[in-house]
Protein backbone atom coordinates (compact mmCIF):
# COMPACT_ATOMS: atom_id res chain seq x y z
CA UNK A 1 28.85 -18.05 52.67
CA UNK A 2 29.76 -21.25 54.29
CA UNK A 3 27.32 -23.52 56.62
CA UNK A 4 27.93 -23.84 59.73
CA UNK A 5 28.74 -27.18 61.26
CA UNK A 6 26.90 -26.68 64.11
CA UNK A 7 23.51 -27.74 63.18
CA UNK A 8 21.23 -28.57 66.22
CA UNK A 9 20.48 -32.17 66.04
CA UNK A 10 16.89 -31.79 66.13
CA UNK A 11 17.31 -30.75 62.39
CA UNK A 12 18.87 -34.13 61.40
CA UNK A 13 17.23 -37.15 61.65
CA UNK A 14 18.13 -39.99 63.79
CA UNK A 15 19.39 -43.00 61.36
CA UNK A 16 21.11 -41.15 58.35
CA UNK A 17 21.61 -37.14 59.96
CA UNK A 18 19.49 -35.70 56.86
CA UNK A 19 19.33 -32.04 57.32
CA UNK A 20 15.33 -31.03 57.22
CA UNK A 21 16.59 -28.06 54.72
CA UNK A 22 18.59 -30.63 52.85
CA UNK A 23 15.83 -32.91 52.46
CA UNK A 24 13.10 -30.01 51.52
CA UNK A 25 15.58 -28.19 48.85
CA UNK A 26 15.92 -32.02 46.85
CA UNK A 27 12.31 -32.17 47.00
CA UNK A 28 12.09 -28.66 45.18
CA UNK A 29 8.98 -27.32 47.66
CA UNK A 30 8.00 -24.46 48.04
CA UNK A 31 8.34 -22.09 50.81
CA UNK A 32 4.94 -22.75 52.98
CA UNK A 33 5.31 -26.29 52.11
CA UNK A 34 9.79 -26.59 52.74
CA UNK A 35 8.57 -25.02 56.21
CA UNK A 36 5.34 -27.23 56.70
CA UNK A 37 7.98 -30.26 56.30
CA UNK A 38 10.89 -28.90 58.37
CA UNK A 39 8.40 -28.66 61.42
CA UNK A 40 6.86 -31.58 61.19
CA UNK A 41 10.56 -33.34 60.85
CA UNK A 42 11.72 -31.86 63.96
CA UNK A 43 8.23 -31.38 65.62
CA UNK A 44 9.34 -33.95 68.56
CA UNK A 45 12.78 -32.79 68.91
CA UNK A 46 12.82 -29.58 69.50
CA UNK A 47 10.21 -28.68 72.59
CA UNK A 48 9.06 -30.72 75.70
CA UNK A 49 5.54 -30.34 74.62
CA UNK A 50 5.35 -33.44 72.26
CA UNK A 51 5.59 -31.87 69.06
CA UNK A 52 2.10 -29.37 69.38
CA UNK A 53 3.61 -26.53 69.40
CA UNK A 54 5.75 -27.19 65.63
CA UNK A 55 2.12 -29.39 64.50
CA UNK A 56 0.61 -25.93 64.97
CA UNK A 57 3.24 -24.27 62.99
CA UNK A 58 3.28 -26.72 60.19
CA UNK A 59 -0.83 -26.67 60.13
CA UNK A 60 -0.22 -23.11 59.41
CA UNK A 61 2.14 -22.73 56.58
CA UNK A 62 -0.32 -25.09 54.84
CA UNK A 63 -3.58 -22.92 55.10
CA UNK A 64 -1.06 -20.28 53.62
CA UNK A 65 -0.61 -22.38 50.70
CA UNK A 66 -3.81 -23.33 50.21
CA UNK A 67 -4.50 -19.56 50.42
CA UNK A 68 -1.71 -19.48 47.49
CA UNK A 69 -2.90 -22.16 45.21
CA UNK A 70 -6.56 -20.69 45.78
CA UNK A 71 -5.60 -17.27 44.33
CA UNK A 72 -3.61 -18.71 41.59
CA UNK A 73 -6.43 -20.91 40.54
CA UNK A 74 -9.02 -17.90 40.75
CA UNK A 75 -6.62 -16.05 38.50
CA UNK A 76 -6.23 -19.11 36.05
CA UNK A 77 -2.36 -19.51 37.00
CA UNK A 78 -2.20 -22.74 37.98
């Protein structure tokens, strides 16, 4: 399936237009974490109210991996 070249510019950053996704797949993360990052990239661009709104999101996706690497380390997978 090819990308789209529309990507809305508060996905890319200002200097060098790295994609959020782009930068979040090199960096291998994982889901709660990729999404964590790709809020807090874009966290000023997107809304009017400063960046809260995204901060909240990000805050979020990282309780749920801290709920993640809490089970696996109860379980003695990690």
């Amino acid at each position: 399936m090819p990308i789209p070249d529309d990507i809305p510019e508060y996905y890319k950053g200002k200097k060098y237009k790295y994609e959020a996704r782009k930068i979040v797949e090199d960096f291998e993360l994982s889901y709660n974490i990729g999404t964590a990052v790709s809020y807090l990239l874009r966290s000023k661009n997107k809304h009017s109210d400063g960046g809260l709104q995204d901060i909240r999101k990000a805050i979020n996706h990282l309780h749920f991996e801290l709920d993640v690497l809490t089970d696996k380390l109860k379980n003695g997978s990690l």
